[in-house]
N, C-alpha and C. Protein backbone atom coordinates (compact mmCIF):
# COMPACT_ATOMS: atom_id res chain seq x y z
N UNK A 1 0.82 -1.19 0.00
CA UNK A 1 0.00 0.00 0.00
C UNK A 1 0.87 1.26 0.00
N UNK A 2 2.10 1.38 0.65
CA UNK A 2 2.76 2.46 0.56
C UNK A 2 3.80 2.81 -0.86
N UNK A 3 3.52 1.54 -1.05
CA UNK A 3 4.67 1.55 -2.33
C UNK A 3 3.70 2.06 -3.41
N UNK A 4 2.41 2.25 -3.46
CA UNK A 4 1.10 2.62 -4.55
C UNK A 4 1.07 3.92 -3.74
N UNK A 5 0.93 4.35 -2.65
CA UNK A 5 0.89 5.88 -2.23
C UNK A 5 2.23 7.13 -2.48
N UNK A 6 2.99 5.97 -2.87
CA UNK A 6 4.30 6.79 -3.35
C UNK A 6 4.16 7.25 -4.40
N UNK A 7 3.22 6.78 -5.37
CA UNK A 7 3.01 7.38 -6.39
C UNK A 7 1.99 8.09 -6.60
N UNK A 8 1.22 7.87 -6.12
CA UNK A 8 -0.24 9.02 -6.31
C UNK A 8 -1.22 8.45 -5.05
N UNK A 9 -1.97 9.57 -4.54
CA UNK A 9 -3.06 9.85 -4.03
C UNK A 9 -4.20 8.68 -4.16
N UNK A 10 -4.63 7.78 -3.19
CA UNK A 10 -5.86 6.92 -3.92
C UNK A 10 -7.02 6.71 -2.63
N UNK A 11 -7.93 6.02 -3.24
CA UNK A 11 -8.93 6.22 -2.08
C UNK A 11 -8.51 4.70 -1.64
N UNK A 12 -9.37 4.11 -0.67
CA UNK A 12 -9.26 2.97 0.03
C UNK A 12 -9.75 1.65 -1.05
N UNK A 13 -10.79 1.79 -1.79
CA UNK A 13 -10.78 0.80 -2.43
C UNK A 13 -10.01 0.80 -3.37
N UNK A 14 -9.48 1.79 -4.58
CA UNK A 14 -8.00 1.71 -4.91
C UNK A 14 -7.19 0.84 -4.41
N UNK A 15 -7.10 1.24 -3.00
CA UNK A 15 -5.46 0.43 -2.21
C UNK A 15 -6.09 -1.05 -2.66
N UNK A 16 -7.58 -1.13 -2.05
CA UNK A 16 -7.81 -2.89 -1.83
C UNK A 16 -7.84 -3.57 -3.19
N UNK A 17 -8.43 -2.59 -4.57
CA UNK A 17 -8.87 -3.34 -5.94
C UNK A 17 -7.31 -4.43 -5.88
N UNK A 18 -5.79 -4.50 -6.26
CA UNK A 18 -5.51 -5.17 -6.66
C UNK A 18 -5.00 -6.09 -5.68
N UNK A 19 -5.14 -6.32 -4.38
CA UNK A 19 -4.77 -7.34 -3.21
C UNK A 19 -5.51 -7.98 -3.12
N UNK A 20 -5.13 -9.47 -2.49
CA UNK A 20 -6.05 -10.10 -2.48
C UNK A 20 -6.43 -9.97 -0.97
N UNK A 21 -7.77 -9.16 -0.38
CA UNK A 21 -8.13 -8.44 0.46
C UNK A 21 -9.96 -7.86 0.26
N UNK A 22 -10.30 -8.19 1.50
CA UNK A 22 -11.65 -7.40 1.21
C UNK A 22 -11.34 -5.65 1.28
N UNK A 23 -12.71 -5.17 1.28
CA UNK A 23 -12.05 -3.21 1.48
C UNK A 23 -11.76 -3.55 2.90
N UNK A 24 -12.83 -4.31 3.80
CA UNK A 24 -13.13 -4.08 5.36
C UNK A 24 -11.85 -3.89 5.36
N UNK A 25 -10.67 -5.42 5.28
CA UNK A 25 -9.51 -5.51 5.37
C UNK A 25 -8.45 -4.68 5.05
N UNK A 26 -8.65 -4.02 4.13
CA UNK A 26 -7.96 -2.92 3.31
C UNK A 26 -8.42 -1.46 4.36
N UNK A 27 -9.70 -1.05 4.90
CA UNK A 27 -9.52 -0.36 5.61
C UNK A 27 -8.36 -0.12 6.93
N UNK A 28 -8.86 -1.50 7.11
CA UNK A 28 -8.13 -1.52 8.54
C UNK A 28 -6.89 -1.55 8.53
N UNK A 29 -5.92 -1.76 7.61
CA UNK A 29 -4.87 -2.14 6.87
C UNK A 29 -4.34 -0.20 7.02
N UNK A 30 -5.22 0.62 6.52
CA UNK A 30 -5.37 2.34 6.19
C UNK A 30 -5.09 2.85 7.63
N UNK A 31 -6.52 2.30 8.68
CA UNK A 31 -6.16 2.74 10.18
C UNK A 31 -5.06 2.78 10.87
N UNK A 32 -4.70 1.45 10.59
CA UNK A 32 -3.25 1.41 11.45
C UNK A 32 -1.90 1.77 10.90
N UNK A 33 -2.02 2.13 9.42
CA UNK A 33 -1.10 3.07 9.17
C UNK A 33 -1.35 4.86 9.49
N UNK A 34 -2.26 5.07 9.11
CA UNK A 34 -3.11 6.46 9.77
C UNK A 34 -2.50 6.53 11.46
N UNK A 35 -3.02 5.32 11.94
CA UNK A 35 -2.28 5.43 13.28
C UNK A 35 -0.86 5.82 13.75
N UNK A 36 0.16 5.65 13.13
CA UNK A 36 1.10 5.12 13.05
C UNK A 36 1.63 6.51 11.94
N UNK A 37 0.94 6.96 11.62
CA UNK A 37 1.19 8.62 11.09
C UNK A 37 1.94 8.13 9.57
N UNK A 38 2.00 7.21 9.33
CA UNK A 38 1.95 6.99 7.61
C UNK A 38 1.69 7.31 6.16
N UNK A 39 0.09 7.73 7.19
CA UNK A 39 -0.94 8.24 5.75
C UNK A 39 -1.03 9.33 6.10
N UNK A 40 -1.78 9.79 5.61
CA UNK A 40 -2.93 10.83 6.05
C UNK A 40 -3.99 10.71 5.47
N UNK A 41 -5.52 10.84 6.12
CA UNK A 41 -6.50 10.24 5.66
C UNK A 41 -7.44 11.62 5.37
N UNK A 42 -8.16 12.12 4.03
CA UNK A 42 -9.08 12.89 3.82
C UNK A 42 -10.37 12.52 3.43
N UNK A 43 -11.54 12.41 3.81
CA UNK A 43 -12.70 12.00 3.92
C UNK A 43 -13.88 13.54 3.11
N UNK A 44 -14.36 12.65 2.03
CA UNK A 44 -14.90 13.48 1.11
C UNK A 44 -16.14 12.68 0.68
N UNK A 45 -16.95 13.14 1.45
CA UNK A 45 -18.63 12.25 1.21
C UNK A 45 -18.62 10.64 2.03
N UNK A 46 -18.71 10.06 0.77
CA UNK A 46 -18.16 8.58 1.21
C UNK A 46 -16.79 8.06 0.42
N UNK A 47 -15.93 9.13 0.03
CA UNK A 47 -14.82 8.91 -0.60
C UNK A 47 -13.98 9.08 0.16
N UNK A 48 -12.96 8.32 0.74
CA UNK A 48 -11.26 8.01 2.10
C UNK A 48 -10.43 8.24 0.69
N UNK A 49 -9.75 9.30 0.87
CA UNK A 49 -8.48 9.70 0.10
C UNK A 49 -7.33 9.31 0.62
N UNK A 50 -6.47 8.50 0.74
CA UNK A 50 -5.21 8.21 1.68
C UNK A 50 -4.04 9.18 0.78
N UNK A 51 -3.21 9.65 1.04
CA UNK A 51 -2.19 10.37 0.72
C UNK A 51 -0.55 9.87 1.95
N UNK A 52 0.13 9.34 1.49
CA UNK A 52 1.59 8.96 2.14
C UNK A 52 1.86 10.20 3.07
N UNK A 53 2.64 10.21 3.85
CA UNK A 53 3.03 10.63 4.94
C UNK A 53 4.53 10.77 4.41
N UNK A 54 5.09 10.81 4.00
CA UNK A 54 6.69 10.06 3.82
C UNK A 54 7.64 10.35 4.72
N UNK A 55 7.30 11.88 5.42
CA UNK A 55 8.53 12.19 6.46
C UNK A 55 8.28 11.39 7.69
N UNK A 56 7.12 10.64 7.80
CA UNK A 56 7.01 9.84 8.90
C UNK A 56 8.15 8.77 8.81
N UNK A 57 8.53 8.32 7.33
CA UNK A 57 9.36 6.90 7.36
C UNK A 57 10.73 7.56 7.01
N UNK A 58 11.42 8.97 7.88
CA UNK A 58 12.67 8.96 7.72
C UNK A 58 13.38 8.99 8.65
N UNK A 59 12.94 8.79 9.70
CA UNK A 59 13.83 8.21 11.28
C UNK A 59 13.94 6.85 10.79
N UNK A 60 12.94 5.78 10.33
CA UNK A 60 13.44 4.64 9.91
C UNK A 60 14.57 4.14 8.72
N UNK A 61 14.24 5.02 7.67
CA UNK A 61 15.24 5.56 6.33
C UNK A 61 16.67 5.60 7.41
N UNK A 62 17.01 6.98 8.18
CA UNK A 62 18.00 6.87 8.68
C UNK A 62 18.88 5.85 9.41
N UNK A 63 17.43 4.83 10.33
CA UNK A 63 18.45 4.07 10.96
C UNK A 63 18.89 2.28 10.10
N UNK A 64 18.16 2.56 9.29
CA UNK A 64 18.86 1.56 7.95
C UNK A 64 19.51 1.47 7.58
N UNK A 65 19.82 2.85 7.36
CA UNK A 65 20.86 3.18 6.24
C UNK A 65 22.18 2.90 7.12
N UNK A 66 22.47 3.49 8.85
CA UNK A 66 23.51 2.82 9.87
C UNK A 66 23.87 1.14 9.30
N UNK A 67 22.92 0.42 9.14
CA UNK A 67 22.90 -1.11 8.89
C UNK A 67 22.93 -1.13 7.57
N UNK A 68 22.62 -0.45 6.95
CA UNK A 68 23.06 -0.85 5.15
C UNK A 68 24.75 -0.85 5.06
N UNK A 69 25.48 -0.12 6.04
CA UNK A 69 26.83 -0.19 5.89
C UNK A 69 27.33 -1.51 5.68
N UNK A 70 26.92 -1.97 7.35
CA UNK A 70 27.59 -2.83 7.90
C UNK A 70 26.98 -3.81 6.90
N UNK A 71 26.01 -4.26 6.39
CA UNK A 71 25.53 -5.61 5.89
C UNK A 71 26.28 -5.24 4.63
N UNK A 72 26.73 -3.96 3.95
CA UNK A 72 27.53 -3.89 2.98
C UNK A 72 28.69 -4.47 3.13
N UNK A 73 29.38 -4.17 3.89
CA UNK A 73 30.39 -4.97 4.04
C UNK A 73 30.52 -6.15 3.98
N UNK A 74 29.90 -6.80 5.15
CA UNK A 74 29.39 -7.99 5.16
C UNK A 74 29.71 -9.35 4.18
N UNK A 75 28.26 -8.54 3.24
CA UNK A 75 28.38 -9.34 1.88
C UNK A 75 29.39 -9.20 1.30
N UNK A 76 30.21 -7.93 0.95
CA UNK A 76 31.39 -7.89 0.11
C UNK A 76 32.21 -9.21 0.19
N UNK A 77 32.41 -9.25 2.14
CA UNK A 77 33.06 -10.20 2.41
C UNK A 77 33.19 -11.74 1.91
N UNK A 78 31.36 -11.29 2.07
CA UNK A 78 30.75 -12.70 1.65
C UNK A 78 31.09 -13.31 0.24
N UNK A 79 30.70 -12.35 -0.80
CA UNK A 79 30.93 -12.14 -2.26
C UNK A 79 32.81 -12.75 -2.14
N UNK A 80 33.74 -12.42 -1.72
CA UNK A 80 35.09 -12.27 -1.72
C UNK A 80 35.63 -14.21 -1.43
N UNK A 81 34.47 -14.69 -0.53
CA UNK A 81 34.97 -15.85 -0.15
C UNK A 81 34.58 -16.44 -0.65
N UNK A 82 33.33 -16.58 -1.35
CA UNK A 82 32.57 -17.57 -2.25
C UNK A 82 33.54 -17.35 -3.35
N UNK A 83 33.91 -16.25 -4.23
CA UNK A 83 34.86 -15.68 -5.48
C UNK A 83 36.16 -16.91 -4.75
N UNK A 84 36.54 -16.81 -3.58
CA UNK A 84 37.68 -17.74 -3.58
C UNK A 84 37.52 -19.05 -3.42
N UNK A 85 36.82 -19.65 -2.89
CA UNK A 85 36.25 -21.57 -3.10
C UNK A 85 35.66 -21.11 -4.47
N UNK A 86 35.04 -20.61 -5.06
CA UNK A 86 34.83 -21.10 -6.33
C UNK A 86 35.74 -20.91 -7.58
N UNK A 87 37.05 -20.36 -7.39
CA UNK A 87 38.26 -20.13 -8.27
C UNK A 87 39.33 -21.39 -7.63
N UNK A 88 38.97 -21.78 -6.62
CA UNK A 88 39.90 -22.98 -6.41
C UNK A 88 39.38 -24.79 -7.48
C-alpha cells in the first residue's frame, strides 16, 4: 500500500482493488497506518483519500541506512569468499 501511495493519491478501495483483500480488510490495513502517522486520511462524502506521509518513514530511512553499511560490508566479504572456493 505504501509503495502505490508513493506514487499518487488513492482512495481505500483503490489500495484494496488489486490485493487479495476485502475493502473491510484494506480499511483496517489504512487505520493502522493512519495510526502510526503513515498516511494521512481525507474523507470526502463517502470517498477516504489516503495520501503517504513520507517524512514519517525517515527516522526509519535513517536508521537503515547505519545497517546498510555494515551488511555492505558484510556481503562484500561474503561475495570475496565464495569468489575464492569457487576459483579454487
Amino acid at each position: 500500500m505504501l509503495d502505490r501511495l508513493a506514487a499518487q493519491d488513492l482512495t481505500i478501495g483503490a489500495l484494496a482493488e488489486p490485493l487479495p483483500m476485502s475493502f473491510a480488510a484494506a480499511s483496517k490495513h489504512v487505520l493502522v497506518l493512519e495510526r502510526a502517522n503513515l498516511i494521512d486520511r481525507t474523507v470526502d462524502g463517502r470517498q477516504h483519500r489516503c495520501r503517504l506521509h513520507a517524512a514519517a518513514l525517515e527516522p526509519a530511512d535513517a536508521w537503515l541506512r547505519c545497517y546498510e553499511r555494515y551488511w555492505t560490508s558484510r556481503l562484500d566479504a561474503l561475495e570475496d569468499l565464495i569468489g575464492r572456493s569457487h576459483d579454487r
